[in-house]
Every structure is written in C-alpha cells, then in structure tokens.
C-alpha atoms as a PDB file:
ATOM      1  CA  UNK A   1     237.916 215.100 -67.162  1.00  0.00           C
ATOM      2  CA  UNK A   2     236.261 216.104 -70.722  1.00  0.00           C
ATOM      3  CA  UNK A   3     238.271 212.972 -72.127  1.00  0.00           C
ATOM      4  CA  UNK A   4     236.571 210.704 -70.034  1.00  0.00           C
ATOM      5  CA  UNK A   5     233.722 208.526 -71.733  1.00  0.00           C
ATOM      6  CA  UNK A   6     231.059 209.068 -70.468  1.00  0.00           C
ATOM      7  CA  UNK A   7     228.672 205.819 -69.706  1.00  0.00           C
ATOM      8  CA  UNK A   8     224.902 205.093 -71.572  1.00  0.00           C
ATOM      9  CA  UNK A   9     222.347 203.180 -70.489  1.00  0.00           C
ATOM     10  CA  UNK A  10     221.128 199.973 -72.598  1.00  0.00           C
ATOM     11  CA  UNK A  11     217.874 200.837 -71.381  1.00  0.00           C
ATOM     12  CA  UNK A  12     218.360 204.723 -73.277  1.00  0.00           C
ATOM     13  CA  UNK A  13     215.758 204.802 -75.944  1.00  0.00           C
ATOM     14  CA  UNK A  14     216.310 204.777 -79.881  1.00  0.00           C
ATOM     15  CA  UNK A  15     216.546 207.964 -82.041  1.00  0.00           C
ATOM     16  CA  UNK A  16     213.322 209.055 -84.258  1.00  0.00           C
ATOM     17  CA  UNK A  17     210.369 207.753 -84.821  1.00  0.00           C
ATOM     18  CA  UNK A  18     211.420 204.008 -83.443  1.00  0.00           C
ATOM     19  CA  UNK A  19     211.480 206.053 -79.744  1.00  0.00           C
ATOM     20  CA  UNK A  20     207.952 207.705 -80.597  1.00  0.00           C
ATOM     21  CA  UNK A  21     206.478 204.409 -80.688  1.00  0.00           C
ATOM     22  CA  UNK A  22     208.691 202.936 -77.950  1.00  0.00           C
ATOM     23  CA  UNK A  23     207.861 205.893 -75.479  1.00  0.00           C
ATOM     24  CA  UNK A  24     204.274 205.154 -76.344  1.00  0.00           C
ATOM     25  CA  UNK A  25     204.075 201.997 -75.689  1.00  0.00           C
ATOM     26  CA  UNK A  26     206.204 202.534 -72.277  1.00  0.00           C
ATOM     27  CA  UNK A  27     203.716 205.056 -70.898  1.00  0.00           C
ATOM     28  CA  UNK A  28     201.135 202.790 -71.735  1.00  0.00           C
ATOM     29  CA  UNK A  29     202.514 200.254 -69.319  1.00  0.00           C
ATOM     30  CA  UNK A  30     203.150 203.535 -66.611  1.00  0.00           C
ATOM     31  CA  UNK A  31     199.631 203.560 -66.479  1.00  0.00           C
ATOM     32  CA  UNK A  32     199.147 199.821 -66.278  1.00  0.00           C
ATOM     33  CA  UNK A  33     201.464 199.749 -63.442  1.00  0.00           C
ATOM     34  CA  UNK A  34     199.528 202.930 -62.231  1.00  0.00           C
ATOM     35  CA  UNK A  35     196.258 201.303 -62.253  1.00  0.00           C
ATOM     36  CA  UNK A  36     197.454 198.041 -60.755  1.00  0.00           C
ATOM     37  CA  UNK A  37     199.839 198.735 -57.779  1.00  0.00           C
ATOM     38  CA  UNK A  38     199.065 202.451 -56.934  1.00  0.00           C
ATOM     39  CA  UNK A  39     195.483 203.157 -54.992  1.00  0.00           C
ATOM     40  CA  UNK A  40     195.628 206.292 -54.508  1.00  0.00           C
ATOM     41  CA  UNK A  41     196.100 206.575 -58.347  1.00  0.00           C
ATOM     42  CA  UNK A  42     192.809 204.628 -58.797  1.00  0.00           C
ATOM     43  CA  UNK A  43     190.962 207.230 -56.870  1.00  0.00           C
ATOM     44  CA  UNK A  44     192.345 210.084 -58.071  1.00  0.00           C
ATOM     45  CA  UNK A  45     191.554 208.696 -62.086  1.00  0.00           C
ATOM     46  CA  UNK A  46     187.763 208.500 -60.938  1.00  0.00           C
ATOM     47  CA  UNK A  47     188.226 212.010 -59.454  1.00  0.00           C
ATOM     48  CA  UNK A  48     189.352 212.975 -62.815  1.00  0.00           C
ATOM     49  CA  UNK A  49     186.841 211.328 -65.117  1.00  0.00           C
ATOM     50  CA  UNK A  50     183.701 212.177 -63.024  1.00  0.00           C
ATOM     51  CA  UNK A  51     185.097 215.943 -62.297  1.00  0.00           C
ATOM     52  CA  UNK A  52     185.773 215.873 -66.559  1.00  0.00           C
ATOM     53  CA  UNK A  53     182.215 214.891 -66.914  1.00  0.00           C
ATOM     54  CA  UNK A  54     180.748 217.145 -64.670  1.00  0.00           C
ATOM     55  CA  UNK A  55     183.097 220.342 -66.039  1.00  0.00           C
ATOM     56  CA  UNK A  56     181.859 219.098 -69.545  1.00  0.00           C
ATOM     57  CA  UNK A  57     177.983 220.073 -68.514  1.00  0.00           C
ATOM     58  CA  UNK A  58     178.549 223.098 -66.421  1.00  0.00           C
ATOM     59  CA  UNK A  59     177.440 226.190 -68.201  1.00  0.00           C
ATOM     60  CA  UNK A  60     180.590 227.774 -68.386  1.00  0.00           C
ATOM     61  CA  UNK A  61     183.584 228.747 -70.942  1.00  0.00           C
ATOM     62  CA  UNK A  62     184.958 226.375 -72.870  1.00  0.00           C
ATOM     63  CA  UNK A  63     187.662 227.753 -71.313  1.00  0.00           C
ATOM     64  CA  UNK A  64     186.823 227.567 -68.107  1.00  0.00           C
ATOM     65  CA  UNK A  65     186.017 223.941 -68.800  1.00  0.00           C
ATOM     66  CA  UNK A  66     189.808 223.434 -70.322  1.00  0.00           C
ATOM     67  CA  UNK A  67     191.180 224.796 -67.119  1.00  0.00           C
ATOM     68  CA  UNK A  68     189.079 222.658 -64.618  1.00  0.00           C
ATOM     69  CA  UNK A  69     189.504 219.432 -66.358  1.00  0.00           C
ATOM     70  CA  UNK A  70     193.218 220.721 -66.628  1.00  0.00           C
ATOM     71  CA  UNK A  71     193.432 220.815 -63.149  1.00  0.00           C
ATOM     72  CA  UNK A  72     192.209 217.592 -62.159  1.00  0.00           C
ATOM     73  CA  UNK A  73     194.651 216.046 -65.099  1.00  0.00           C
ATOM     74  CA  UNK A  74     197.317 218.062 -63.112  1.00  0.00           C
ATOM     75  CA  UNK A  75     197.002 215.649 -60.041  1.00  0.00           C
ATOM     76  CA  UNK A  76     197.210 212.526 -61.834  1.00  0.00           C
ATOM     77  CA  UNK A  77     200.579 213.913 -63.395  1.00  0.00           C
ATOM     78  CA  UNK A  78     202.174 214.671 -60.160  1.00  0.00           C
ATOM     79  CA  UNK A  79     200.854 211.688 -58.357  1.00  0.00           C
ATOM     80  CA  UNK A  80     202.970 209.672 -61.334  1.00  0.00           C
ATOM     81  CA  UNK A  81     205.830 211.279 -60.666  1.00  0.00           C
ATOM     82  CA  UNK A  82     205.397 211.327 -56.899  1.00  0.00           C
ATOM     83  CA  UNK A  83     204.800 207.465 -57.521  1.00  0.00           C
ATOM     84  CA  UNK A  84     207.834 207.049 -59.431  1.00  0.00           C
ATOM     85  CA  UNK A  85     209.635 208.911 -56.628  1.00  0.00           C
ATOM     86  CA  UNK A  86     208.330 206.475 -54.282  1.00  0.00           C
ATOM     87  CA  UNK A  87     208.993 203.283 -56.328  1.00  0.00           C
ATOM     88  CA  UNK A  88     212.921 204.761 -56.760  1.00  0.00           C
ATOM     89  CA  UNK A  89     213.238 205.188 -52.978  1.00  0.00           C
ATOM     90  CA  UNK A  90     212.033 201.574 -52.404  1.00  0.00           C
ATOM     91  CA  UNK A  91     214.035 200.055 -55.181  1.00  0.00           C
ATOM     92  CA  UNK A  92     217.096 201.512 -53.379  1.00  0.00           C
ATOM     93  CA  UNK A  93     216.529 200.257 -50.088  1.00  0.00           C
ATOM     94  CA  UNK A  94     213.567 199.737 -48.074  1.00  0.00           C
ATOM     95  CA  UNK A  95     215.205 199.925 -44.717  1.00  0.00           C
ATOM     96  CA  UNK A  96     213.732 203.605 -42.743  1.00  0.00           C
ATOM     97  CA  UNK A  97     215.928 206.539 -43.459  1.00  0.00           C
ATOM     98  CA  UNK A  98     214.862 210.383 -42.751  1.00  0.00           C
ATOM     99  CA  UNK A  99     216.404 211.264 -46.643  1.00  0.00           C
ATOM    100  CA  UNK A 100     213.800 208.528 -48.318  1.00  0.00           C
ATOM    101  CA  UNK A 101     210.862 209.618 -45.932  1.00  0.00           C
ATOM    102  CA  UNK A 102     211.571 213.120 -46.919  1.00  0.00           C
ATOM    103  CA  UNK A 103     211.514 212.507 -50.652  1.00  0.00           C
ATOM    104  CA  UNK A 104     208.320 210.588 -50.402  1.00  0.00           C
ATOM    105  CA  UNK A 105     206.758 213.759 -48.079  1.00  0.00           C
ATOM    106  CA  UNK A 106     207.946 216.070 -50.642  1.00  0.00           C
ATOM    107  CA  UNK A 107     206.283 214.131 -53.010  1.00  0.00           C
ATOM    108  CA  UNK A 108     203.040 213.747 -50.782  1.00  0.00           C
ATOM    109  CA  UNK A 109     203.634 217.547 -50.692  1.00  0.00           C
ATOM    110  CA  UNK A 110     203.837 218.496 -54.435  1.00  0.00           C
ATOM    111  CA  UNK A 111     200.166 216.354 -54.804  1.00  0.00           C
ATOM    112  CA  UNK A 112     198.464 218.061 -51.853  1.00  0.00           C
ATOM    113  CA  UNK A 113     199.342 221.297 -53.463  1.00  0.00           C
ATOM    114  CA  UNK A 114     198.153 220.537 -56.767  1.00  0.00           C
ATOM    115  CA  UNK A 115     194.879 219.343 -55.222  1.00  0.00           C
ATOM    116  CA  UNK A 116     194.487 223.074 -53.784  1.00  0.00           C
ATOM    117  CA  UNK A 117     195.161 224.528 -57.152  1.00  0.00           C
ATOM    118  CA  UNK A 118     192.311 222.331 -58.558  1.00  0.00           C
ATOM    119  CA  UNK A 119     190.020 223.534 -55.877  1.00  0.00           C
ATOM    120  CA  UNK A 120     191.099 226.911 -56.175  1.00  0.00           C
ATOM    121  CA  UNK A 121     190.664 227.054 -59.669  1.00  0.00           C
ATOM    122  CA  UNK A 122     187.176 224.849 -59.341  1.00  0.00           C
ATOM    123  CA  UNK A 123     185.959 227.529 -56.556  1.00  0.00           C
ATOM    124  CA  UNK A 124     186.734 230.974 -58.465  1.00  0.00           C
ATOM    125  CA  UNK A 125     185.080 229.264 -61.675  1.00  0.00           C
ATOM    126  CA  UNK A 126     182.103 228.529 -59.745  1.00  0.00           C
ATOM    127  CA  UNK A 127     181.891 231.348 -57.331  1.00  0.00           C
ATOM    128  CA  UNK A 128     182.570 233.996 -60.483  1.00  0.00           C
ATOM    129  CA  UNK A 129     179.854 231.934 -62.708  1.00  0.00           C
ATOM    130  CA  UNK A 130     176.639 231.596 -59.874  1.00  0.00           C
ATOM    131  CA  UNK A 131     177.325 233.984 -57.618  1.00  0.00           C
ATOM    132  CA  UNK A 132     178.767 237.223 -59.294  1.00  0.00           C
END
C-alpha cells in the first residue's frame, strides 16, 4: 500500500513561522474555550495562580519554588487534554457507551494523579523545609 496517497487535512497548519503565529493564536482560543465552557478548568486556574503566589513567598529554593508552581501548571495541562478527550468523545456521539465513559475516566484518572504529584511534591517541600 506505500503507493497509496495518503489524505491531509485542510485544517493541517502552515510550514514556518506562518504556523508559529497560527499555533499561537489557536492556543489562545484553547484557553478561551477553557475558561468559558470547562468549570473545573476555572477552579483549577485559581488553584494555580493563588498556589503560584503563595510558592512565590515561601522561604524556600528557587527551586523548590520552580517545582511547586510546576506542579500545579501540571494539572491545568492534563485537565486540557483530558478536556479535549472529553469534547472528542462528545463530538462523536453523545449516546452512553462503556468505550467513551472509559476514555473520559481515564482522563478523570490521569488529573487525579497529577493532583497527588502536586501534593506530594507540595508536602516533601514543606515537611523537608519546617520540620527537618
């Protein structure tokens, strides 16, 4: 089959710096359409900021401060990708099926586990900084 041609989106994206600018631009609407339709992406942004803030005037590493305020970033980059997993599921059909409920769990799943590594990582900083 290497002689078959093989079929390109009109949506693909341009070469260079024209898809620099375009792929800017569309993650700027991601988080428009983030902000607007997903809740839990709301809360999680506040989470973020006021966690930042708060890493920002702990007295610890600058490193340490990188890694907790990486953390937190962490969940709002798998909740966008579990949101896109959610918003491909219902664009395909919205009628109940066990594979679409288990690729939104999964999903559910990957963000639950990334909230554990930001309070693991928020814990040890804590625990190793006041009480060692």
């Amino acid at each position: 089959m290497p002689d078959q041609e093989q079929s390109i989106s009109e949506f693909k994206s341009k070469s260079g710096l024209s898809r620099i600018f375009a792929a800017f631009f569309y993650s700027i609407d991601g988080f428009k359409s983030a902000w607007i339709n997903e809740h839990a992406f709301r809360q999680e942004l506040l989470l973020v900021i006021t966690g930042s803030l708060i890493a920002l005037f702990l007295p610890v590493s600058a490193f340490e401060k990188l890694m907790m305020i990486a953390v937190l970033v962490l969940i709002l980059v798998v909740e966008l990708i579990n949101s896109a997993i959610e918003a491909v599921v219902d664009r395909v059909s919205l009628e109940r099926h066990q594979l679409s409920k288990n690729a939104k769990d999964f999903g559910s799943a990957a963000v639950l586990l990334t909230f554990l590594i930001a309070v693991a990582t928020w814990s040890v900083v804590l625990f190793n900084r006041f009480y060692y």
